[in-house]
Protein backbone atom coordinates (compact mmCIF):
# COMPACT_ATOMS: atom_id res chain seq x y z
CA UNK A 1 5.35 3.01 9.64
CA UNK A 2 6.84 5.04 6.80
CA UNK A 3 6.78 1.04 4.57
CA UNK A 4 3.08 0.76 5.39
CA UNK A 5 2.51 3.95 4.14
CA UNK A 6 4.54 3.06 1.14
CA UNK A 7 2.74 0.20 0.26
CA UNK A 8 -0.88 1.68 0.56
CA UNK A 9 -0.08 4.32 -2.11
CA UNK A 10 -1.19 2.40 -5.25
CA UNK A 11 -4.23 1.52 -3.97
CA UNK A 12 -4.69 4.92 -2.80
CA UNK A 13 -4.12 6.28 -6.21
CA UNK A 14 -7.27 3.99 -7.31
CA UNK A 15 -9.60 5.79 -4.99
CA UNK A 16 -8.50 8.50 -5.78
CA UNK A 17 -9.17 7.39 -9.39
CA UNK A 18 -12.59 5.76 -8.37
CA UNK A 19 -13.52 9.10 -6.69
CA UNK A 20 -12.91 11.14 -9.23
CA UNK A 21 -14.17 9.07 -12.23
CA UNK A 22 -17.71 8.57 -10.41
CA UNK A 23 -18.38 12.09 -11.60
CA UNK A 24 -18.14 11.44 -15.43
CA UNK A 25 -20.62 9.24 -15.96
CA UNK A 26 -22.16 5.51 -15.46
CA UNK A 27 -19.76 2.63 -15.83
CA UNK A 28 -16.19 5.06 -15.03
CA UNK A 29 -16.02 3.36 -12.06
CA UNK A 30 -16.73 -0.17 -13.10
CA UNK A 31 -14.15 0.60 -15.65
CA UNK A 32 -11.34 1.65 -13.77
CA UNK A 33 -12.26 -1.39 -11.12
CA UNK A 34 -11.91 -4.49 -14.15
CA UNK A 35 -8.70 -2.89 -15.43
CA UNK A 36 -7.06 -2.36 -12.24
CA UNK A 37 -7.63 -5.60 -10.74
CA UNK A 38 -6.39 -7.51 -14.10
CA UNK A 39 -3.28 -4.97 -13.85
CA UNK A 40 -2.60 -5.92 -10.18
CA UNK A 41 -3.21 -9.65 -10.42
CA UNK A 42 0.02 -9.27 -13.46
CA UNK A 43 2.17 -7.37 -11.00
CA UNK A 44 1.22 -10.01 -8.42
CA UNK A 45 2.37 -12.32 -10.63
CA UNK A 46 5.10 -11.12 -12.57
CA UNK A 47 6.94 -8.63 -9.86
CA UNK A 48 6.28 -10.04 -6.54
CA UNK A 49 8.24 -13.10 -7.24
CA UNK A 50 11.36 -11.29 -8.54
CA UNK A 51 11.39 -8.82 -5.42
CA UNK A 52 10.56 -11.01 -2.60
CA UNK A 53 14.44 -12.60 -4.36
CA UNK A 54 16.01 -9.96 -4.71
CA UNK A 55 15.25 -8.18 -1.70
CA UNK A 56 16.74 -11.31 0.30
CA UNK A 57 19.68 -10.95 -1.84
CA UNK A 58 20.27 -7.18 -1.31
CA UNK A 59 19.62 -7.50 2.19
CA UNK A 60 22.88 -10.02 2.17
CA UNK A 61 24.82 -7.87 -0.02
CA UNK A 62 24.48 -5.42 2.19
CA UNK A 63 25.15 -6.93 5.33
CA UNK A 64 28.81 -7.30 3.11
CA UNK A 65 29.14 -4.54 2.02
CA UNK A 66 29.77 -5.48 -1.51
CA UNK A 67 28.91 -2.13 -3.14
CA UNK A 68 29.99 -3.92 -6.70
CA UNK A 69 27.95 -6.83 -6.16
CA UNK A 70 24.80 -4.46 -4.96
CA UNK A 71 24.61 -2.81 -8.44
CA UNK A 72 24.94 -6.29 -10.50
CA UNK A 73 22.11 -7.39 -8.80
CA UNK A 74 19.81 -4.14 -9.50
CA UNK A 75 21.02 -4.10 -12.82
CA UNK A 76 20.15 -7.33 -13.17
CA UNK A 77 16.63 -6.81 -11.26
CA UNK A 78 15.85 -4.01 -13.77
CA UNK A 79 16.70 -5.87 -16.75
CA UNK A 80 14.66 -9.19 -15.65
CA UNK A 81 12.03 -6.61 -15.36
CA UNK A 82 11.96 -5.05 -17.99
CA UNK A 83 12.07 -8.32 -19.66
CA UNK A 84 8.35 -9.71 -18.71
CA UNK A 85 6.61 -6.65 -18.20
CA UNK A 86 7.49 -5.27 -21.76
CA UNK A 87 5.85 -7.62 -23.94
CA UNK A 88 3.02 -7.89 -21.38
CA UNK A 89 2.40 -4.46 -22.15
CA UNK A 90 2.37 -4.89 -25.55
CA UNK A 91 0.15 -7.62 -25.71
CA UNK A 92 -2.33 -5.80 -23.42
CA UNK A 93 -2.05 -2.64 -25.72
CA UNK A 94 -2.78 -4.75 -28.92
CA UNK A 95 -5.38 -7.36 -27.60
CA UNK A 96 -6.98 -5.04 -25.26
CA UNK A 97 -10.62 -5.86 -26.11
CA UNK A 98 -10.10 -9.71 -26.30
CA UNK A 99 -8.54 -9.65 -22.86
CA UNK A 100 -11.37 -7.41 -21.41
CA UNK A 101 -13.90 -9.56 -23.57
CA UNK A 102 -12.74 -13.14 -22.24
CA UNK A 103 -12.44 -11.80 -18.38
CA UNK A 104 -15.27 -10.08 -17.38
CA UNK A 105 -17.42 -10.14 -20.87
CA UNK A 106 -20.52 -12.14 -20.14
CA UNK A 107 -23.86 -11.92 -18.13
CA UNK A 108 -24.57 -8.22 -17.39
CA UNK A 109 -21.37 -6.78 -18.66
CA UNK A 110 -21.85 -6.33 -22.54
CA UNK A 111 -20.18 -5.80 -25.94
CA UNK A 112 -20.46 -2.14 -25.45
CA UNK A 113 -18.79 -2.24 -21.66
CA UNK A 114 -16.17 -3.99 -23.55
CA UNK A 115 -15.69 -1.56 -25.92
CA UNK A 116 -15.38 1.43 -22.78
CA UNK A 117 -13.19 -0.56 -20.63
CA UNK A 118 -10.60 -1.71 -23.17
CA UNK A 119 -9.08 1.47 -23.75
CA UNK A 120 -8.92 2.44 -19.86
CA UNK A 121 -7.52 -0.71 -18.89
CA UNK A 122 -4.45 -0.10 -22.08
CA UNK A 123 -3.30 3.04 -20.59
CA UNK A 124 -3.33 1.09 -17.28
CA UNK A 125 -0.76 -1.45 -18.74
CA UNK A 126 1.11 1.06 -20.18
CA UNK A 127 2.38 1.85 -17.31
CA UNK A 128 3.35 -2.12 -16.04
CA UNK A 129 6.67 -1.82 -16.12
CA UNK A 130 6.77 1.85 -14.30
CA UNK A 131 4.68 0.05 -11.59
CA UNK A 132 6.98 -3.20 -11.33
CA UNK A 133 10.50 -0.90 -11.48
CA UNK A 134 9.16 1.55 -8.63
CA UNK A 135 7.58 -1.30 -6.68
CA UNK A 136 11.53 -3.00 -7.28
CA UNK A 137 13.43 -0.02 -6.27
CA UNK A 138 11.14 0.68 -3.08
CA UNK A 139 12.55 -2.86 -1.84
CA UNK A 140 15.86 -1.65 -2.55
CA UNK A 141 15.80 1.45 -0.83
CA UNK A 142 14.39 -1.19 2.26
CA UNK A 143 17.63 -3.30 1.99
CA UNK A 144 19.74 -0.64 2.60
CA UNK A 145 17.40 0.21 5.85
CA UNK A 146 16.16 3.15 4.32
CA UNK A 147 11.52 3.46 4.27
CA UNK A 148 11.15 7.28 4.29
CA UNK A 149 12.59 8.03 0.80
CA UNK A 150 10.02 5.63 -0.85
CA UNK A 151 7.53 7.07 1.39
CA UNK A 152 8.20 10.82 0.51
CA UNK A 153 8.81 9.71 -3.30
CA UNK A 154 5.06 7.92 -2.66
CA UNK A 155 3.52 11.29 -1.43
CA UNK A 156 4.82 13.47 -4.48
CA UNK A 157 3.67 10.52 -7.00
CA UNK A 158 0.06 10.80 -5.23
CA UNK A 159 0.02 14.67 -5.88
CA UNK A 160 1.43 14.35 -9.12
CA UNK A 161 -1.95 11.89 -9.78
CA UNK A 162 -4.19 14.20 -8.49
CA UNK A 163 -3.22 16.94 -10.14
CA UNK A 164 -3.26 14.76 -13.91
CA UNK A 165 -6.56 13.48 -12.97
CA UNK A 166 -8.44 16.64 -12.82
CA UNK A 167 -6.49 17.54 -15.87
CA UNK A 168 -6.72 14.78 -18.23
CA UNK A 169 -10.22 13.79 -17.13
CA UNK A 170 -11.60 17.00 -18.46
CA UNK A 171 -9.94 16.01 -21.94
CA UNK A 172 -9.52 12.43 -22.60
CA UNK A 173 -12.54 11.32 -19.94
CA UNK A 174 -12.13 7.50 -17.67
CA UNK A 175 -8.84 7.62 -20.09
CA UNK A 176 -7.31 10.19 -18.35
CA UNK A 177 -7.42 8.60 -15.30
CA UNK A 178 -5.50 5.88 -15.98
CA UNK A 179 -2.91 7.73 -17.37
CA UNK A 180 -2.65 10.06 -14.50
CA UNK A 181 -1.82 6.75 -12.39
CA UNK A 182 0.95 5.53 -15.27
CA UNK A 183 2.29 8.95 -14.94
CA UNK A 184 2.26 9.17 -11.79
CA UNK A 185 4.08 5.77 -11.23
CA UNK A 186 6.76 6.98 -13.69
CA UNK A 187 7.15 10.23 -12.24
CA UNK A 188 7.63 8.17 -8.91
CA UNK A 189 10.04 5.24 -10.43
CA UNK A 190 12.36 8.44 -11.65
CA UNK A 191 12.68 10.26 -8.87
CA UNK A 192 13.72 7.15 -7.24
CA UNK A 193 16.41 6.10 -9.72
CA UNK A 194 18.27 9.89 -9.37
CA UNK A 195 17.93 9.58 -5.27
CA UNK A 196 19.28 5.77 -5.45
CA UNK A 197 22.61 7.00 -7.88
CA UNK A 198 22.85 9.69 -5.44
CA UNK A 199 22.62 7.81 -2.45
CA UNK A 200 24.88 4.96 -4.15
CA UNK A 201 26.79 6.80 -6.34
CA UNK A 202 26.93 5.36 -10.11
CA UNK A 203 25.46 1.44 -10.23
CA UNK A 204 26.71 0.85 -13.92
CA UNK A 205 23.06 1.52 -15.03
CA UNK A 206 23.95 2.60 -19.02
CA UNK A 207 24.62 -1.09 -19.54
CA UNK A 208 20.95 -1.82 -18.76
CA UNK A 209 20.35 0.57 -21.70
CA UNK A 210 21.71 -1.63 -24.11
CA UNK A 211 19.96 -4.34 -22.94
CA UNK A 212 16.49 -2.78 -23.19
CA UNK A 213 17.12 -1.71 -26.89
CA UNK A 214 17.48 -5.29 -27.66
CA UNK A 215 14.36 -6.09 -25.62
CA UNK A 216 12.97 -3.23 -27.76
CA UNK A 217 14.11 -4.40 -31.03
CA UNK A 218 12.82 -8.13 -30.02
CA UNK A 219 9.30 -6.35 -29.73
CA UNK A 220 9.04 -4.99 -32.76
CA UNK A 221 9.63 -8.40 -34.58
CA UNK A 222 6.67 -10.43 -32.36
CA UNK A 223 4.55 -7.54 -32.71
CA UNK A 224 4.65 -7.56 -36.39
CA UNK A 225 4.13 -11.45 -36.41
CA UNK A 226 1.42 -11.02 -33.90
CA UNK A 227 -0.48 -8.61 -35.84
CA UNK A 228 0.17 -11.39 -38.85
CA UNK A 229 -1.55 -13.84 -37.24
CA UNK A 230 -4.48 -11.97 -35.49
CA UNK A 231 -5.47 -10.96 -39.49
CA UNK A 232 -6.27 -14.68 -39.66
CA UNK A 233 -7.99 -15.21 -36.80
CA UNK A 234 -11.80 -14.88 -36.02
CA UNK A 235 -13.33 -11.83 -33.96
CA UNK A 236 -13.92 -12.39 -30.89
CA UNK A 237 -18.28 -13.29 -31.05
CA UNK A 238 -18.87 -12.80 -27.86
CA UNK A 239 -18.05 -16.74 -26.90
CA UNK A 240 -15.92 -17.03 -24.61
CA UNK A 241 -14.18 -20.03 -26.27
CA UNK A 242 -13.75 -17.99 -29.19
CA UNK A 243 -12.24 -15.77 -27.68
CA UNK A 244 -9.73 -17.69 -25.31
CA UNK A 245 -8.53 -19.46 -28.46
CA UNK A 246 -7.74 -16.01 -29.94
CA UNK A 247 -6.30 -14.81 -27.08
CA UNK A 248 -3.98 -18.15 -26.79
CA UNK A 249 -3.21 -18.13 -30.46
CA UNK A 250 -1.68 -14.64 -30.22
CA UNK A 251 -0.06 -14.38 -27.34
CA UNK A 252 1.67 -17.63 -28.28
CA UNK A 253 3.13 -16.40 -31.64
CA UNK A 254 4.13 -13.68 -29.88
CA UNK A 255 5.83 -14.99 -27.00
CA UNK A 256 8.12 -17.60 -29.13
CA UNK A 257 8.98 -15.16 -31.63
CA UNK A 258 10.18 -12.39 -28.42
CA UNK A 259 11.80 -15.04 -26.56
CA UNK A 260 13.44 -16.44 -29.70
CA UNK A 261 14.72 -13.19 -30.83
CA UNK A 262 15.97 -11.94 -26.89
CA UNK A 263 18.04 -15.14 -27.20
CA UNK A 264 19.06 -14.50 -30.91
CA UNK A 265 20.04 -10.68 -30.26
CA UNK A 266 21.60 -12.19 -26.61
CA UNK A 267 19.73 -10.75 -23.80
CA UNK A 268 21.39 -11.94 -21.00
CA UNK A 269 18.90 -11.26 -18.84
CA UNK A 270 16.30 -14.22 -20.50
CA UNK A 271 18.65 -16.91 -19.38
CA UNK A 272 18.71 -14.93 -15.88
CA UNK A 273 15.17 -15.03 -15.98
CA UNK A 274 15.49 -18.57 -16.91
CA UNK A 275 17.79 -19.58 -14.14
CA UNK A 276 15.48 -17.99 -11.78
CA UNK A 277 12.34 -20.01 -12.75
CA UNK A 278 14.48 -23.10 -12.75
CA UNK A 279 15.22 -21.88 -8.97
């Protein structure tokens, strides 16, 4: 009972955020529906994958006993993680109104509904890799037979949600509502890391510290090329061929220059990621 619970809070939090952002006008709600389904369908993805492996793989671990072995593999979950959701976010953030343009921008939903929804679905991605890591560590907690912290961590992330949505809707509008839920989801991915090292005792998580940074520092070198190449590159028109050919352009540049430079600055967690796939 207490997993079921667990996995019903994210799509709690959106009716939450649907019930609250039906108040602030016409087209909150249609807003906060397009970004959160294009935001789920990445975690579905991108995450799922990666935990319905690892959780197998904790789940033996465990069975062993191999406390050493248990935090390789979380490190190396983390990592992997933070891997493919970073740049997704970035991407998102940057070509937010050519990916809200070429899904949903056609028939009755127009340049302007664009223009709304773009910057309520970025500070929904913003918060990818919260979502994937606390999604991740829930299964963890589930390998070592353990569903009531994730539930209980899942009930204070839902208050915390609340409470940000009636703040920030008052200041930053549909906006704020999103960012309540990214908030939320890091508030909840947090609390989960401190009750996992105490329940664990220390995993060896610094070295995934290191590892991010070059993730980081990979970022900043695509996202200056990407920006390079979307200067040369037409506006999206409103065509949707237009705009899938912008869309592919960048996030191809992109993607080779991160993946080249993860490699370069060795990321070990690319060829994990790579090993993985090839699995």
């Amino acid at each position: 009972i207490p997993a079921l619970i667990s996995m019903a809070f994210d799509e709690i939090n959106h009716q939450i955020d649907r019930m609250i952002g039906s108040s602030l006008g016409v087209g909150v709600v249609t807003a906060l529906s397009k970004s959160y389904s294009l935001v789920t369908t990445a975690l579905g993805i991108l995450i799922v994958p990666i935990t319905t492996i690892t959780f197998s793989r904790l789940s033996r671990i465990v069975a062993k006993r191999k406390k050493n072995e248990f935090g390789q593999a979380v490190r190396q979950s983390i990592e992997i993680i933070a891997l493919i959701t970073l740049p997704v976010i970035i991407l998102g953030v940057v070509m937010q109104k050519d990916i809200i343009a070429v899904a949903f921008q056609r028939g009755a939903f127009t340049a302007e509904d664009t223009a709304f929804t773009a910057p309520v679905f970025a500070m929904y991605i913003a918060g990818l890799f919260f979502f994937g890591l606390r999604n991740f560590l829930s299964r963890v907690f589930y390998s070592l037979q353990d569903t009531r912290t994730p539930m209980r961590i899942g009930i204070v992330s839902v208050c915390v949600n609340i409470v940000l949505n009636l703040t920030l809707s008052r200041i930053i509008g549909a906006m704020g509502l999103t960012l309540a839920t990214t908030t939320a989801a890091l508030t909840g991915a947090t609390l989960q890391l401190i009750l996992l090292h105490k329940k664990m005792g220390s995993l060896g998580l610094r070295s995934v510290v290191g590892q991010v940074i070059r993730i980081v520092i990979s970022l900043v070198a695509a996202t200056g090329v990407l920006l390079f190449v979307l200067g040369f590159l037409p506006a999206h028109n409103g065509e949707t061929l237009t705009g899938l050919l912008r869309l592919f352009a960048g996030a191809a540049s992109f993607l080779v220059v991160y993946l080249g430079a993860t490699m370069a600055l060795g990321v070990r967690s690319t060829r994990q990621l790579i090993h993985m796939i090839k699995r």
